[in-house]
Protein backbone atom coordinates (compact mmCIF):
# COMPACT_ATOMS: atom_id res chain seq x y z
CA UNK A 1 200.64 -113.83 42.53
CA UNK A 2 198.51 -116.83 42.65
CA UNK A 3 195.55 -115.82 44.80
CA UNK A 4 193.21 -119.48 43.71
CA UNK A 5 190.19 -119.90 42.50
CA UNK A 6 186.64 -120.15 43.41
CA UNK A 7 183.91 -122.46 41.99
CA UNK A 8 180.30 -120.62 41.43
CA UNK A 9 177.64 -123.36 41.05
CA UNK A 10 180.40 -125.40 39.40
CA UNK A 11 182.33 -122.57 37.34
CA UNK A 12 185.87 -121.85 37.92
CA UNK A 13 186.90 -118.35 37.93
CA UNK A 14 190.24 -116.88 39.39
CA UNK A 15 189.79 -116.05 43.13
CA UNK A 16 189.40 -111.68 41.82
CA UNK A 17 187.27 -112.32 39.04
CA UNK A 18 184.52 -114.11 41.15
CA UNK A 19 181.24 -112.53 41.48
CA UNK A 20 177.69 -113.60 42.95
CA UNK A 21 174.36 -111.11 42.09
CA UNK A 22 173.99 -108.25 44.98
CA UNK A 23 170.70 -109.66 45.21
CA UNK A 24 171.89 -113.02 46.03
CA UNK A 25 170.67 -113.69 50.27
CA UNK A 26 174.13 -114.61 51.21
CA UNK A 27 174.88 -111.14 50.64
CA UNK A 28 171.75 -109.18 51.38
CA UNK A 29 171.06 -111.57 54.60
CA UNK A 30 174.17 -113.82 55.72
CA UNK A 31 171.20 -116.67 54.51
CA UNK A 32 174.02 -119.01 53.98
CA UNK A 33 176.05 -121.78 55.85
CA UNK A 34 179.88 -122.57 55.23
CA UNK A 35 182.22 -124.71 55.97
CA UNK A 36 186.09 -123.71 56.35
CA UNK A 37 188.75 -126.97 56.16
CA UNK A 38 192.72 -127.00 55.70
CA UNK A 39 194.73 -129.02 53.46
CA UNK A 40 197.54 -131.32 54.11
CA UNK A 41 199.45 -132.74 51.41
CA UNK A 42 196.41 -130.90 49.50
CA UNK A 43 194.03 -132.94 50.79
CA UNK A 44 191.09 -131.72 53.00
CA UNK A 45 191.33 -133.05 56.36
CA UNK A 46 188.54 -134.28 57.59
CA UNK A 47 186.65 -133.44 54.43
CA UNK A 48 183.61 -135.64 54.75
CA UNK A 49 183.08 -134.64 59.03
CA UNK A 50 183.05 -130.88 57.02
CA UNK A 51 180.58 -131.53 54.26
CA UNK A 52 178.15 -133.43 56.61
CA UNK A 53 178.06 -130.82 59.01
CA UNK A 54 177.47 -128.27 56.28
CA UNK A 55 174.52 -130.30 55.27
CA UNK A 56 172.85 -130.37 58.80
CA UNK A 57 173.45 -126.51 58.67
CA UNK A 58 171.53 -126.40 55.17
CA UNK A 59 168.82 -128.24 57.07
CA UNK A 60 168.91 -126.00 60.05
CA UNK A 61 168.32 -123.22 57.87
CA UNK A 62 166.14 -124.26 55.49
CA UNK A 63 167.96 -124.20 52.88
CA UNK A 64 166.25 -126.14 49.80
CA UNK A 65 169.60 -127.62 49.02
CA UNK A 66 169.86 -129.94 45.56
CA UNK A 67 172.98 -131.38 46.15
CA UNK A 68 175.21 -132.80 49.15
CA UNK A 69 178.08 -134.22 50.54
CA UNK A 70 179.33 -136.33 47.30
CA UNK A 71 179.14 -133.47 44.66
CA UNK A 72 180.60 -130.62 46.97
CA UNK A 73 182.85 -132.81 47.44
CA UNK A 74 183.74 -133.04 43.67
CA UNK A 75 183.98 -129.25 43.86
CA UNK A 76 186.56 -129.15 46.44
CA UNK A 77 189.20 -131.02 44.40
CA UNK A 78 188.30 -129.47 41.64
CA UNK A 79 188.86 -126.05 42.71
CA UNK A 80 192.24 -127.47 44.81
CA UNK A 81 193.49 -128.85 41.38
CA UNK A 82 192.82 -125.72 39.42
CA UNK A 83 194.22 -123.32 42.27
CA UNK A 84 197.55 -125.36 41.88
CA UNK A 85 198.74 -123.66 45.04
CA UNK A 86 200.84 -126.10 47.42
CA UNK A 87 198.41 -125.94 50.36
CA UNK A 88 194.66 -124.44 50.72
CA UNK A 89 192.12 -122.25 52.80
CA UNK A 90 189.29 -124.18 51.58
CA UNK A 91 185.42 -122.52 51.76
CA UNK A 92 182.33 -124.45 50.59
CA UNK A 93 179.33 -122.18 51.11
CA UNK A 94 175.80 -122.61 50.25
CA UNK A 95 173.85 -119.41 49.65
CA UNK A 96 170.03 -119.65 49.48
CA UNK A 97 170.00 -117.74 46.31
CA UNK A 98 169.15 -114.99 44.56
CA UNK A 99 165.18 -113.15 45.27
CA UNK A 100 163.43 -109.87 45.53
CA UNK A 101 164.16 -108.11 48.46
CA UNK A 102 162.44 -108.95 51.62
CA UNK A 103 162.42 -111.72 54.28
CA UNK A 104 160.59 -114.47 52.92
CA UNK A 105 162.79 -117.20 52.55
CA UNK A 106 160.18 -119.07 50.06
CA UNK A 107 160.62 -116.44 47.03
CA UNK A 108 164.37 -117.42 46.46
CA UNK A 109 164.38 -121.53 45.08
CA UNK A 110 167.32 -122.01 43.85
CA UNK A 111 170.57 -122.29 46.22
CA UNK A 112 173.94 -121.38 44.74
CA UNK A 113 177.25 -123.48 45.71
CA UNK A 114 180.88 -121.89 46.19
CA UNK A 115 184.00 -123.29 46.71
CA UNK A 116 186.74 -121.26 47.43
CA UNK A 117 190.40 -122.49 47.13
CA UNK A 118 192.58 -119.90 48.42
CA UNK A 119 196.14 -119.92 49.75
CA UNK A 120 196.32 -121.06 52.82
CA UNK A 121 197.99 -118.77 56.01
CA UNK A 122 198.73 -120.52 58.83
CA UNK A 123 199.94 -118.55 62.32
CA UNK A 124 203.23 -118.13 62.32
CA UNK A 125 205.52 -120.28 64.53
CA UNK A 126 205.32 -117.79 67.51
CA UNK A 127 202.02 -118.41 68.19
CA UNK A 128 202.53 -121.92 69.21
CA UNK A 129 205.76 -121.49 70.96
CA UNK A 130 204.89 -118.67 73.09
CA UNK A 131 200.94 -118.82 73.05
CA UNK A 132 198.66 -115.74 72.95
CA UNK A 133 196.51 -113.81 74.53
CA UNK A 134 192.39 -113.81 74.77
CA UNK A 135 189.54 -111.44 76.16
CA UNK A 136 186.17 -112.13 77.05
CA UNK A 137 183.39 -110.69 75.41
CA UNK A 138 179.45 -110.61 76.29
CA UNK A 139 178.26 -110.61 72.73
CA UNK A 140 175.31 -111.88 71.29
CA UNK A 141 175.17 -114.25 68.30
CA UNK A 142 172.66 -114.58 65.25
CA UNK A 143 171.99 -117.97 65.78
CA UNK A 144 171.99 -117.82 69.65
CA UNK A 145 167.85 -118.57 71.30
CA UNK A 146 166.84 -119.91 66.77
CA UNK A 147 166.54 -123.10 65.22
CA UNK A 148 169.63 -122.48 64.02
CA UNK A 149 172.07 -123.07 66.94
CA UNK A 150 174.81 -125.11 66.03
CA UNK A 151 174.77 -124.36 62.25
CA UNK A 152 177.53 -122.70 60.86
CA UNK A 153 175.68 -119.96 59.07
CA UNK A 154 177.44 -116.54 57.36
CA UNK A 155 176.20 -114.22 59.94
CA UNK A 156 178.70 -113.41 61.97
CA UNK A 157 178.56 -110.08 63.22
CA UNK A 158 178.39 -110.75 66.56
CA UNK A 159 181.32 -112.90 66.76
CA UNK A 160 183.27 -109.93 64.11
CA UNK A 161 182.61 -107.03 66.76
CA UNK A 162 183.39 -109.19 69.48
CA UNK A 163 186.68 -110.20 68.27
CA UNK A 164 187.33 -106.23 67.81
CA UNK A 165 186.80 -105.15 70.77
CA UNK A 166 189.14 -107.86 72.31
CA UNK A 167 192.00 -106.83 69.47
CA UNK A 168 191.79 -103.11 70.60
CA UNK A 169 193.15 -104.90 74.07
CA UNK A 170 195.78 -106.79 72.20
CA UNK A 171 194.00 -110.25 72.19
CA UNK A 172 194.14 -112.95 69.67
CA UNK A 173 190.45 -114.10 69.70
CA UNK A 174 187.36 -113.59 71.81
CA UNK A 175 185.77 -115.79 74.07
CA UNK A 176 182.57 -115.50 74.13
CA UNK A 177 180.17 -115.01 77.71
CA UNK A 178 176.91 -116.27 77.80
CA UNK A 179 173.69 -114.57 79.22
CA UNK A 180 174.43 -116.23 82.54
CA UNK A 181 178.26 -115.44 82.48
CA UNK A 182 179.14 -118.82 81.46
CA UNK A 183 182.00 -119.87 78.93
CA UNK A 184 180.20 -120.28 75.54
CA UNK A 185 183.22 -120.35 72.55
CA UNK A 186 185.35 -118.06 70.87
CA UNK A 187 184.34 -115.76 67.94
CA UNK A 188 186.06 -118.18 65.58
CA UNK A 189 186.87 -121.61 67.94
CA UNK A 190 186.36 -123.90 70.56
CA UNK A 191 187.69 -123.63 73.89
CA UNK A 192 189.45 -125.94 76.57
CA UNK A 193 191.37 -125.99 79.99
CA UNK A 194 193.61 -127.88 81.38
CA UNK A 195 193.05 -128.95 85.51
CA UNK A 196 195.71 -131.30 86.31
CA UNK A 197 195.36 -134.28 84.72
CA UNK A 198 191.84 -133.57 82.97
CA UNK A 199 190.48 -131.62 79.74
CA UNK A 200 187.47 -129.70 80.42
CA UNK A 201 185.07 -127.74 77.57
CA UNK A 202 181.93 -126.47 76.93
CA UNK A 203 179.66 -128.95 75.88
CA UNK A 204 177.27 -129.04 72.51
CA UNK A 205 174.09 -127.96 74.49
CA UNK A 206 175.53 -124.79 75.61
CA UNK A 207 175.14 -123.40 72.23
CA UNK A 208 178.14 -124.11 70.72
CA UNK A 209 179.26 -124.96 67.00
CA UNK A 210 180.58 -128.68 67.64
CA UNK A 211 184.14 -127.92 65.90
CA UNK A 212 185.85 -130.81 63.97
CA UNK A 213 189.09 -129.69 65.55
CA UNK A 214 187.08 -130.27 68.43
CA UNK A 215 186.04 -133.26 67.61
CA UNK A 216 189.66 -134.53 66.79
CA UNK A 217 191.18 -132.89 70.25
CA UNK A 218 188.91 -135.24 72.05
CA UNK A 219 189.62 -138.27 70.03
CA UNK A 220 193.48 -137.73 70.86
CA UNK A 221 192.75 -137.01 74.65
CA UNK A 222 191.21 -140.64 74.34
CA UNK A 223 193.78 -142.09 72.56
CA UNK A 224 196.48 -140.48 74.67
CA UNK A 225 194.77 -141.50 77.99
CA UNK A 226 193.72 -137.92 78.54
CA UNK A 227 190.21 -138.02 80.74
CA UNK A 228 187.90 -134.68 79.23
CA UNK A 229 184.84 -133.59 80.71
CA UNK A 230 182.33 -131.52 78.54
CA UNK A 231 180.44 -129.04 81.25
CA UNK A 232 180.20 -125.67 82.26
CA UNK A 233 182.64 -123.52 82.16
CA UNK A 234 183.02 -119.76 83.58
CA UNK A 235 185.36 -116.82 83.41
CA UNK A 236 187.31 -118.23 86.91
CA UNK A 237 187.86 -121.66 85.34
CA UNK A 238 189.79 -119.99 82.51
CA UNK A 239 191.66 -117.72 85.19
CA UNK A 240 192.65 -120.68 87.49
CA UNK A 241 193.66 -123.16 84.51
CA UNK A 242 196.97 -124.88 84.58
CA UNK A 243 196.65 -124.28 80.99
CA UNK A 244 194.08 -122.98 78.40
CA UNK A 245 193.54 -123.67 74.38
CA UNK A 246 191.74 -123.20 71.32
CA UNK A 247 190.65 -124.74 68.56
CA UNK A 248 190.18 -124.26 65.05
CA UNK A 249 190.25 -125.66 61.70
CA UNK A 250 193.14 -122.89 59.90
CA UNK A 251 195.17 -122.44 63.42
CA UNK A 252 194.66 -125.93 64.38
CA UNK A 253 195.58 -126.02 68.88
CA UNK A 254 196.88 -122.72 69.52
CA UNK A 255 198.03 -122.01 73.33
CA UNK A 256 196.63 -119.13 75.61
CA UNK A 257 199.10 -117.62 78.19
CA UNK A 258 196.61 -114.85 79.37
CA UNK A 259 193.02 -114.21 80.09
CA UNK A 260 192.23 -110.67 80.28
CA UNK A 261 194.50 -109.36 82.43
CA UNK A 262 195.44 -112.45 83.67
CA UNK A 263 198.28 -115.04 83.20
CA UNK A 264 197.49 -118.51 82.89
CA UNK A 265 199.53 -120.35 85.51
CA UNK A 266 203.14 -120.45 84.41
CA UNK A 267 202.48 -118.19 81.30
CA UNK A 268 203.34 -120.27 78.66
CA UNK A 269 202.62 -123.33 76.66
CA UNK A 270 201.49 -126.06 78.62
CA UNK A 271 203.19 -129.97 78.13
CA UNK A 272 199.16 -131.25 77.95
CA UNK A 273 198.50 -128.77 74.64
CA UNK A 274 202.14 -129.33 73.41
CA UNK A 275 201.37 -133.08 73.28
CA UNK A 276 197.78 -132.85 71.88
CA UNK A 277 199.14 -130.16 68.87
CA UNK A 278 201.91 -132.82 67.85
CA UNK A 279 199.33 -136.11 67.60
CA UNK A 280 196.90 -133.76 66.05
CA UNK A 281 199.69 -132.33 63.36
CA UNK A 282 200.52 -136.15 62.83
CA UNK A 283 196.93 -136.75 62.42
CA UNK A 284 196.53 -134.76 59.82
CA UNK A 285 199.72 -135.03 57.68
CA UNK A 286 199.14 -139.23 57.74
């Protein structure tokens, strides 16, 4: 079984035999920022939108990085080309590096760069045919109140128990509630409804990671003559929807028929997500 590889500050090793030091702050901390993209064709889709946001979440975090955009992206094809698997999950991460135990971000100097290039796993066809469920959550982030809103750092705990607790319920993903009950995002995506004619999500200053699927879903809307507002959402905007989606790089626009306990309108993939997932599939396979 071909599992890929992964690329450790620029040395390939098969995806089992990879190892970084237990002391390195990735590990010890979640000190780290990633970014996740999909291939098509196995090429990266929207490689360089990626890599740049990965370097504004180095900066965010303070992460001494020594490279960028231009050599990571080097790495990427290299580990895609050495994986030889027909499609990839690929993972660039940037770990501060390894230090002596303890907070102090200045004793570890020298970042370490991964690139994962794994086989990729799509939903399965269900999903987008008959749409799935999500619960809302009230869960706190690392990032959330810190400099580091809107990076896409390795600490995710918040967003992992979250999404548990919704799965015990039979959910998909989690969307999470903010301090004030407002729509924030989901553990691992962006969010959107569907009022008649109109797109509506949360916008950038709620504290949300600005997703390149995102970003993509509301180029199409524009292209397709689709009007979107970015503004406040809350848990009754979700329940009234004429339809409700996600977003995310691996699952691409995935459909939600319920809310809780609650069925979005007709229960079932609307025509407005339908149309966006087939320009953003052609999109990506151009």
């Amino acid at each position: 079984m071909n599992d890929g590889v992964v690329s450790i500050d620029g040395q390939l090793f098969p995806a089992g035999e990879a190892r970084v030091s237990v002391f390195d702050r990735g590990f010890l901390y979640g000190d780290s920022a990633f970014e996740v993209m999909r291939t098509y064709a196995r090429r990266p889709f929207r490689e360089r939108d990626h890599l740049e946001r990965l370097r504004r979440s180095c900066e965010r975090l303070l992460l001494p990085i020594t490279s960028g955009p231009e050599q990571w992206s080097h790495e990427v094809r290299r580990a895609i080309d050495a994986s030889q698997l027909p499609e990839c999950n690929v993972r660039v991460m940037i770990t501060r590096g390894t230090g002596p135990l303890g907070l102090d971000l200045s004793e570890a100097k020298r970042p370490s760069v991964l690139c994962f290039a794994l086989p990729l796993h799509p939903p399965p066809a269900v999903v987008y045919e008959q749409g799935v469920a999500v619960g809302l959550s009230h869960a706190a982030r690392a990032t959330d109140g810190t400099r580091a809103v809107g990076a896409k750092t390795s600490n995710y705990l918040g967003s992992v128990l979250a999404l548990h607790e919704v799965k015990q319920k039979g959910a998909h993903e989690a969307i999470i509630v903010g301090p004030n009950g407002e729509i924030v995002e989901g553990a691992t995506s962006n969010v959107f409804i569907v009022r008649g004619d109109e797109l509506a999500t949360p916008p950038i200053e709620a504290g949300i990671l600005a997703g390149i699927t995102r970003k993509t879903v509301l180029e199409l809307a524009g292209e397709l003559g689709i009007a979107v507002h970015e503004t406040q959402l809350y848990p009754h905007d979700l329940y009234r929807a004429d339809e409700v989606f996600i977003t995310s790089t691996v699952r691409e626009i995935v459909p939600v028929v319920k809310v809780d306990d609650l069925v979005v309108a007709a229960g079932a993939p609307g025509a407005k997500t339908r149309r966006l997932l087939a320009a953003y599939r052609t999109k990506a396979q151009a």
